[in-house]
C-alpha atoms as a PDB file:
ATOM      1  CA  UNK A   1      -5.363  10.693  14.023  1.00  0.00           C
ATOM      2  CA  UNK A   2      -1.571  10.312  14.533  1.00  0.00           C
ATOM      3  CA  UNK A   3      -0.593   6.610  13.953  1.00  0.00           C
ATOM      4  CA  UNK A   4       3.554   5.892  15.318  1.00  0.00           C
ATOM      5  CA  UNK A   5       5.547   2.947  13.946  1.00  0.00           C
ATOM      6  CA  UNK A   6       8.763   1.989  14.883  1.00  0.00           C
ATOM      7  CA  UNK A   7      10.202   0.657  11.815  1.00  0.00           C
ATOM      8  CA  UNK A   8      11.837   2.040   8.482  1.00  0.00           C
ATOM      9  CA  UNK A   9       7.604   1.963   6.597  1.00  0.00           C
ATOM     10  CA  UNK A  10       4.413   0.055   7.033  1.00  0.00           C
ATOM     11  CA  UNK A  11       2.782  -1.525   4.234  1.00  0.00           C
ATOM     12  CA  UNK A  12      -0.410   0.108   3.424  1.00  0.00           C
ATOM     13  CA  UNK A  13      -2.926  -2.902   4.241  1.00  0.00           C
ATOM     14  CA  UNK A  14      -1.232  -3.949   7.366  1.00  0.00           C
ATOM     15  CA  UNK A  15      -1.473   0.257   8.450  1.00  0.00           C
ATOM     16  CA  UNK A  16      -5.022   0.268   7.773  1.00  0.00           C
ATOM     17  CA  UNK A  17      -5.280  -2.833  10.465  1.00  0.00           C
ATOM     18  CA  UNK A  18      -2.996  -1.100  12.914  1.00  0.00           C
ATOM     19  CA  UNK A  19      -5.126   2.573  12.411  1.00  0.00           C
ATOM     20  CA  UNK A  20      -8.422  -0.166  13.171  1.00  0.00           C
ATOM     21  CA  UNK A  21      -9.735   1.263   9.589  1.00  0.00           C
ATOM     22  CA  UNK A  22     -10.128  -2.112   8.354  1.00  0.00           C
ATOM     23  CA  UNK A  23     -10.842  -4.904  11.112  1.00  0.00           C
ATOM     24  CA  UNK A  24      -9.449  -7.435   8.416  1.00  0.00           C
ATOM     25  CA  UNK A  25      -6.899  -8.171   5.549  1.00  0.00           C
ATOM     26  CA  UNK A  26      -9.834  -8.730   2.975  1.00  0.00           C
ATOM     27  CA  UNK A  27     -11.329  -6.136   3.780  1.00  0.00           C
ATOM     28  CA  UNK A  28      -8.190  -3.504   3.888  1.00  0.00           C
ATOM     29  CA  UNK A  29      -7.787  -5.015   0.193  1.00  0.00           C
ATOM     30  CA  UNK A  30     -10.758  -4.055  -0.634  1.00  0.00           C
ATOM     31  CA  UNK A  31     -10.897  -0.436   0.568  1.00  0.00           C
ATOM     32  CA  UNK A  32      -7.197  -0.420  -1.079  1.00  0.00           C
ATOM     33  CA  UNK A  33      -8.914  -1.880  -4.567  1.00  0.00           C
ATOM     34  CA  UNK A  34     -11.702  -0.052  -4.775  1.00  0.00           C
ATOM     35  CA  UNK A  35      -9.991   3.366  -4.486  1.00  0.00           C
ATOM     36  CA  UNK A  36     -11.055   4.262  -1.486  1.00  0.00           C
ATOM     37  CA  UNK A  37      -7.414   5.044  -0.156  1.00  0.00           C
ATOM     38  CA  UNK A  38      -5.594   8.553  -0.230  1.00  0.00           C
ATOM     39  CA  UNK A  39      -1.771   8.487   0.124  1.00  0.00           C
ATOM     40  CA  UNK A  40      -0.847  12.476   0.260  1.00  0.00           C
ATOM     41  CA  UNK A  41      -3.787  13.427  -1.643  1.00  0.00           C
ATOM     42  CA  UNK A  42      -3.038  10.469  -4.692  1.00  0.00           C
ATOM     43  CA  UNK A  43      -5.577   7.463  -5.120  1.00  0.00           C
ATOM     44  CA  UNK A  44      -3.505   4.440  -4.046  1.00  0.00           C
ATOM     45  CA  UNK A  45      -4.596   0.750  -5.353  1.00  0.00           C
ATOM     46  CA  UNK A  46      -1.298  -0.662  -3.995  1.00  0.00           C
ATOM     47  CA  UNK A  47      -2.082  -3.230  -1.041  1.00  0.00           C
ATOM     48  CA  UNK A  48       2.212  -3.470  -0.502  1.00  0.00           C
ATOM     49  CA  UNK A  49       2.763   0.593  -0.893  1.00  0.00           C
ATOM     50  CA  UNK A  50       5.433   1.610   1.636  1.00  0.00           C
ATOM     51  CA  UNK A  51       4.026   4.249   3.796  1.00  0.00           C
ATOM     52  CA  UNK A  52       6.540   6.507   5.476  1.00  0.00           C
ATOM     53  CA  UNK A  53       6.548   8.771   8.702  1.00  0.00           C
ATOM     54  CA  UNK A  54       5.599  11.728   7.454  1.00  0.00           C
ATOM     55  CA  UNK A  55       2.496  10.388   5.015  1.00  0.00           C
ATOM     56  CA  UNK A  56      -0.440  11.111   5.230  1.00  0.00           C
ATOM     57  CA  UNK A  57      -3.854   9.110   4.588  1.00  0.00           C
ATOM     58  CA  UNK A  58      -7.404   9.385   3.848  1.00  0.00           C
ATOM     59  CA  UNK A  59      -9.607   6.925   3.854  1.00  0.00           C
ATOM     60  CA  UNK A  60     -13.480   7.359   4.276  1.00  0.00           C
ATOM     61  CA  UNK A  61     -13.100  10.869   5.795  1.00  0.00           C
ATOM     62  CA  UNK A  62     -10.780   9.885   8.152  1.00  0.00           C
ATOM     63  CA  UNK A  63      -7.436  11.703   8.429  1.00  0.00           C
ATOM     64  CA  UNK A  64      -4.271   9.867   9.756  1.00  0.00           C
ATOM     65  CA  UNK A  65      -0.883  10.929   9.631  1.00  0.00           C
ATOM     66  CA  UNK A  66       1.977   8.471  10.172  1.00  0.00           C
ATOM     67  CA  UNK A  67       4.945   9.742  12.636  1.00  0.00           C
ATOM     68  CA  UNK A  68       7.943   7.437  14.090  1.00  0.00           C
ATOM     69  CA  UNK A  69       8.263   6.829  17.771  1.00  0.00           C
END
């Protein structure tokens, strides 16, 4: 899944809202906190982590790369 933003980077909880991974905050924290997050193949634990066109994430099987409109 290919998810475009407009801006400079996304912070990683409000991405997993936009992607509709995570239909709320607490629960994007919690996906995020229990390791459950892949940023480029690294566990990320970082609700705030800048994500960047060109990223890529896994979460829960699901592949989605970030690209700029």
């Amino acid at each position: 899944m290919k998810i475009t933003i407009s801006t400079e980077f996304i912070k990683l909880d409000q991405l997993l809202k936009h992607a509709a991974v995570a239909s709320t905050g607490g629960e994007a924290k919690a996906m995020i906190q229990e390791g459950m997050v892949l940023l480029n193949g690294e566990v990320v634990t970082q609700r705030g982590k800048k994500i960047y066109p060109g990223d890529r994430l896994t979460i829960a099987e699901k592949e989605i790369e970030v690209v700029t409109s």
